[in-house]
C-alpha atoms as a PDB file:
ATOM      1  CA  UNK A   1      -4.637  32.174  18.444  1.00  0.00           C
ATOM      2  CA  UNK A   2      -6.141  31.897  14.532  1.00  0.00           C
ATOM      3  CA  UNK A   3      -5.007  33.075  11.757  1.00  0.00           C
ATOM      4  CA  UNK A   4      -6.830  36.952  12.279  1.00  0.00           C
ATOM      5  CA  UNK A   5      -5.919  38.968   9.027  1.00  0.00           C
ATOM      6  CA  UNK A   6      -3.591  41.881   9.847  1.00  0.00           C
ATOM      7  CA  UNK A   7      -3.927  44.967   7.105  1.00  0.00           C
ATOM      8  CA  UNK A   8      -1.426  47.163   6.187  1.00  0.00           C
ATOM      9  CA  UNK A   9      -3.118  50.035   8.354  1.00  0.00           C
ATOM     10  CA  UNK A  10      -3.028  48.423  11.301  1.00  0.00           C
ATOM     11  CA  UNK A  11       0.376  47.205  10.591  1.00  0.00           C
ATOM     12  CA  UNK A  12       1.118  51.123  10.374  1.00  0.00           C
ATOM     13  CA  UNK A  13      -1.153  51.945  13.491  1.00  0.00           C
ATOM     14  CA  UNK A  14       0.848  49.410  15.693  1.00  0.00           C
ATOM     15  CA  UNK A  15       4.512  50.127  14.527  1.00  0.00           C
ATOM     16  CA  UNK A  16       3.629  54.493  14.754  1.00  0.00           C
ATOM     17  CA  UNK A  17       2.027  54.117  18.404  1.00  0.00           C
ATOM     18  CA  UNK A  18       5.102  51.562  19.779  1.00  0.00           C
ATOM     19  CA  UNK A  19       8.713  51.958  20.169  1.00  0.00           C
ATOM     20  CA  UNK A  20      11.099  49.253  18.016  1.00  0.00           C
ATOM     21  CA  UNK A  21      11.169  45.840  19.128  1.00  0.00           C
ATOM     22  CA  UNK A  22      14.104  44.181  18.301  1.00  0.00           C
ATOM     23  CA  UNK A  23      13.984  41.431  16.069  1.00  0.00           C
ATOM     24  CA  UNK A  24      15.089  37.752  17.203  1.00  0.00           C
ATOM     25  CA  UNK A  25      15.134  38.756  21.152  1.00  0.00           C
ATOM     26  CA  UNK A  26      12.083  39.411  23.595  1.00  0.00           C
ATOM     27  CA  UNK A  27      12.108  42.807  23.944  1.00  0.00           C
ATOM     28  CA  UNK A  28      10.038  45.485  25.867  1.00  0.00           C
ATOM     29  CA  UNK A  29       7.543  46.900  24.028  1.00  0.00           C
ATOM     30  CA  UNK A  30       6.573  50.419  24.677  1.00  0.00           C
ATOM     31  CA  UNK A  31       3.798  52.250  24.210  1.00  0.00           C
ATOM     32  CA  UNK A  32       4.435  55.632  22.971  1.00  0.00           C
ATOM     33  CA  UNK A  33       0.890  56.905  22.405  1.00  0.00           C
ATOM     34  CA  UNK A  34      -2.043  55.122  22.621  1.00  0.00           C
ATOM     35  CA  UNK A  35      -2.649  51.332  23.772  1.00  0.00           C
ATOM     36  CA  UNK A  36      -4.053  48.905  21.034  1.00  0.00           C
ATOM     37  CA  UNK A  37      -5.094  45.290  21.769  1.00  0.00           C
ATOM     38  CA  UNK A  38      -2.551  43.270  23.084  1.00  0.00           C
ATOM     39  CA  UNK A  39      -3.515  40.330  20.984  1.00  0.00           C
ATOM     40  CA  UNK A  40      -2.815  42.047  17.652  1.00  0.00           C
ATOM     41  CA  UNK A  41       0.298  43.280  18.541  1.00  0.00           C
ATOM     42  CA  UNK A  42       1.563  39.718  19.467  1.00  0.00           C
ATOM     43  CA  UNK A  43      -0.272  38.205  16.278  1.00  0.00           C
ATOM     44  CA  UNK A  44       2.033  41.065  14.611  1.00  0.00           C
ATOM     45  CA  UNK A  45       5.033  40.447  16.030  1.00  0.00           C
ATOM     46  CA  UNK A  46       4.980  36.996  15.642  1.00  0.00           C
ATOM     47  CA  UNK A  47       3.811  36.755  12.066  1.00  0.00           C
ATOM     48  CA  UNK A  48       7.035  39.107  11.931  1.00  0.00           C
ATOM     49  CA  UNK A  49       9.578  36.609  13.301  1.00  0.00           C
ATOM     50  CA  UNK A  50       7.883  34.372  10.802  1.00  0.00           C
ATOM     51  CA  UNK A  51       8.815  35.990   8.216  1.00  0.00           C
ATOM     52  CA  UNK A  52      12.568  36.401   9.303  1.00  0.00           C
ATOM     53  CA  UNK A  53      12.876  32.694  10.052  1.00  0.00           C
ATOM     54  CA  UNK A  54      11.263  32.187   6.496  1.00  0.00           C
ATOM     55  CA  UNK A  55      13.641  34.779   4.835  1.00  0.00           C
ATOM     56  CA  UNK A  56      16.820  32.772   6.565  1.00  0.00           C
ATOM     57  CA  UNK A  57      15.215  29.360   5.581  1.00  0.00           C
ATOM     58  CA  UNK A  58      14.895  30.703   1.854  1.00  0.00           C
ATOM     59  CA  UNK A  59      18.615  32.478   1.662  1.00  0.00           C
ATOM     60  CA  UNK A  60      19.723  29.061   3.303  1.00  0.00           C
ATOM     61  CA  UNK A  61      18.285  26.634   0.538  1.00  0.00           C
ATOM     62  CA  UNK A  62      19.764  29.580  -2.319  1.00  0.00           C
ATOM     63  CA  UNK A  63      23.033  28.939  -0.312  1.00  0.00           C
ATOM     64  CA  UNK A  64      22.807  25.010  -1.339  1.00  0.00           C
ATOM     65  CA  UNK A  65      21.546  25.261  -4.809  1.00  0.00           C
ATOM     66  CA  UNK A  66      24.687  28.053  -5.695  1.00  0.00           C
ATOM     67  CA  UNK A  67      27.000  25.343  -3.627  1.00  0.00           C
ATOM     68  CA  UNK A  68      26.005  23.068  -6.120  1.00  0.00           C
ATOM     69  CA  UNK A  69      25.367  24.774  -9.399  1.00  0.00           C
ATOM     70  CA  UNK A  70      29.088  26.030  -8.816  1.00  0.00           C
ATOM     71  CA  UNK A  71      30.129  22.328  -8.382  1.00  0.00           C
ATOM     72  CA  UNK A  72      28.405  21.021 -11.232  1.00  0.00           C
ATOM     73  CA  UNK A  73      30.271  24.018 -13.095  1.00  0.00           C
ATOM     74  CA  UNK A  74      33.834  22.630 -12.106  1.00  0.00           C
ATOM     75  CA  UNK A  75      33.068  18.840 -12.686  1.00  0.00           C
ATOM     76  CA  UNK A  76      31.386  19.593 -16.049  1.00  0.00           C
ATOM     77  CA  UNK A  77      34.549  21.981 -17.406  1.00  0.00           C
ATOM     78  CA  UNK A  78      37.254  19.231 -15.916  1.00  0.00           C
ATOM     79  CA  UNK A  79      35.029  16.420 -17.672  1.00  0.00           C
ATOM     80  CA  UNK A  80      34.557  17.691 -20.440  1.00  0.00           C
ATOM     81  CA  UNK A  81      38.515  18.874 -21.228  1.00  0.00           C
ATOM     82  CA  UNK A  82      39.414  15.622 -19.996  1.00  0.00           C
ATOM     83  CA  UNK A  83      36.723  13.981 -22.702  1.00  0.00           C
ATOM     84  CA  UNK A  84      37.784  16.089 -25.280  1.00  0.00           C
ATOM     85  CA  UNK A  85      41.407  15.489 -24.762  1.00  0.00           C
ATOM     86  CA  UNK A  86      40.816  12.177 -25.193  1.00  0.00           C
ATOM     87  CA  UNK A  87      38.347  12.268 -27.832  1.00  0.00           C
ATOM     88  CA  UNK A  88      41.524  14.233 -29.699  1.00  0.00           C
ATOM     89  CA  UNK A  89      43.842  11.567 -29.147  1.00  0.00           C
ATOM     90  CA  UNK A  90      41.515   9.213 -30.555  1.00  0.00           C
ATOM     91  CA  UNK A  91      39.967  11.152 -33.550  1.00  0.00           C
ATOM     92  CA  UNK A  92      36.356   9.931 -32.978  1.00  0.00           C
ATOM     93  CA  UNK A  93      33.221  11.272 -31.445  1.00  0.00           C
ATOM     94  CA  UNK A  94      30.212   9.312 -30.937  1.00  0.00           C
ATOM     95  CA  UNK A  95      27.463   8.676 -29.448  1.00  0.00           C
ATOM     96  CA  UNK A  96      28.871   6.411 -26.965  1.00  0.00           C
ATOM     97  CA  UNK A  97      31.472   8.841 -25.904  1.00  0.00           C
ATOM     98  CA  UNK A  98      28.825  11.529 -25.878  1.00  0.00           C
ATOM     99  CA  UNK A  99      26.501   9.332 -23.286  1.00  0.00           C
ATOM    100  CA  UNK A 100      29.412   8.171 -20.906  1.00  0.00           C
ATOM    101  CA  UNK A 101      30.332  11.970 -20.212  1.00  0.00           C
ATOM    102  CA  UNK A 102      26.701  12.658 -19.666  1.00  0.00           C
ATOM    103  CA  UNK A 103      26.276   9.432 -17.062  1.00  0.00           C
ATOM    104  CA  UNK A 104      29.779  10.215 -15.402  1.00  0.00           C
ATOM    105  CA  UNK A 105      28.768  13.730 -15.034  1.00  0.00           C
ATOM    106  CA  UNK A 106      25.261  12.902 -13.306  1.00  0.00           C
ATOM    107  CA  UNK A 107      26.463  10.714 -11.327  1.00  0.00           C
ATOM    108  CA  UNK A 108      29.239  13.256  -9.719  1.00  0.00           C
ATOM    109  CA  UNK A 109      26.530  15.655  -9.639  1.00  0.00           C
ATOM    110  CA  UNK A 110      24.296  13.252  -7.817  1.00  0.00           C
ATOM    111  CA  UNK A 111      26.879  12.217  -5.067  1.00  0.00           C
ATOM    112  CA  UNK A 112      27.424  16.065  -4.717  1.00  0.00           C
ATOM    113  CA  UNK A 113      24.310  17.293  -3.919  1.00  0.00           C
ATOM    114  CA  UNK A 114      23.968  14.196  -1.908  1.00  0.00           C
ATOM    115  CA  UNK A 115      27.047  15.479   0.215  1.00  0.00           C
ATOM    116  CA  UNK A 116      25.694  19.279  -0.107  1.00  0.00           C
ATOM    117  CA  UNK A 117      22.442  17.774   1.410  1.00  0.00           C
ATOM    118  CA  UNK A 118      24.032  15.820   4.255  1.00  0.00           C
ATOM    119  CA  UNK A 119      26.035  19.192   5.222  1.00  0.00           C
ATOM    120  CA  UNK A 120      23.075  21.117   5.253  1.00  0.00           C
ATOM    121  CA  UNK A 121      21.255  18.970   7.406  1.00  0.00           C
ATOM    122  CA  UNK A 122      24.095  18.593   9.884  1.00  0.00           C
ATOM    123  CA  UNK A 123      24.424  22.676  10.226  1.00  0.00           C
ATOM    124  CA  UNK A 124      20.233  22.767  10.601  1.00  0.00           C
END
């Protein structure tokens, strides 16, 4: 089975003319008034659970990237106060100071997504 272009009219003429198939199950598919070809119907359908599988995949890799954009949120706030607490203390800002909270903070963001990654891959 290629890769036959489906249009949005026969998309219409196969869902008017059969019942609803559910989604994510093999289901009976009824004919209500005419019969079409077989063949498009199944390039339909699966082209269909394509698309669901492809909408998960997509809302699953979304999950991840909040997961981590949230973390990177945390570290940077508790990082930070903790930098400029001690920046206060000290009375002096410089560059140095400046680059070691930008290294400390990649690196906690690289071990988290690292970890985010790991759990994501388990649950697939």
């Amino acid at each position: 089975m290629g890769n036959i272009p489906v249009t949005v009219a026969e998309y219409r003429l196969i869902f008017q003319n059969f019942a609803v198939v559910k989604p994510e199950g093999i289901s009976i598919v009824l004919p209500v008034r005419n019969v079409i070809d077989v063949g498009l119907l199944k390039m339909v359908l699966l082209r269909f659970f394509r698309l669901i599988h492809l909408v998960r995949r997509i809302r699953e890799i979304l999950l991840i990237y909040l997961k981590i954009r949230q973390q990177y949120m945390m570290l940077f706030s508790l990082i930070l106060k903790r930098r400029i607490r001690t920046l206060g203390r000290n009375r002096q800002l410089s560059v140095y100071s400046v680059r070691n909270v930008v290294t400390s903070l990649l690196k906690v963001l690289l071990i988290s997504a690292q970890n985010v990654g790991n759990t994501s891959v388990m649950n697939a």
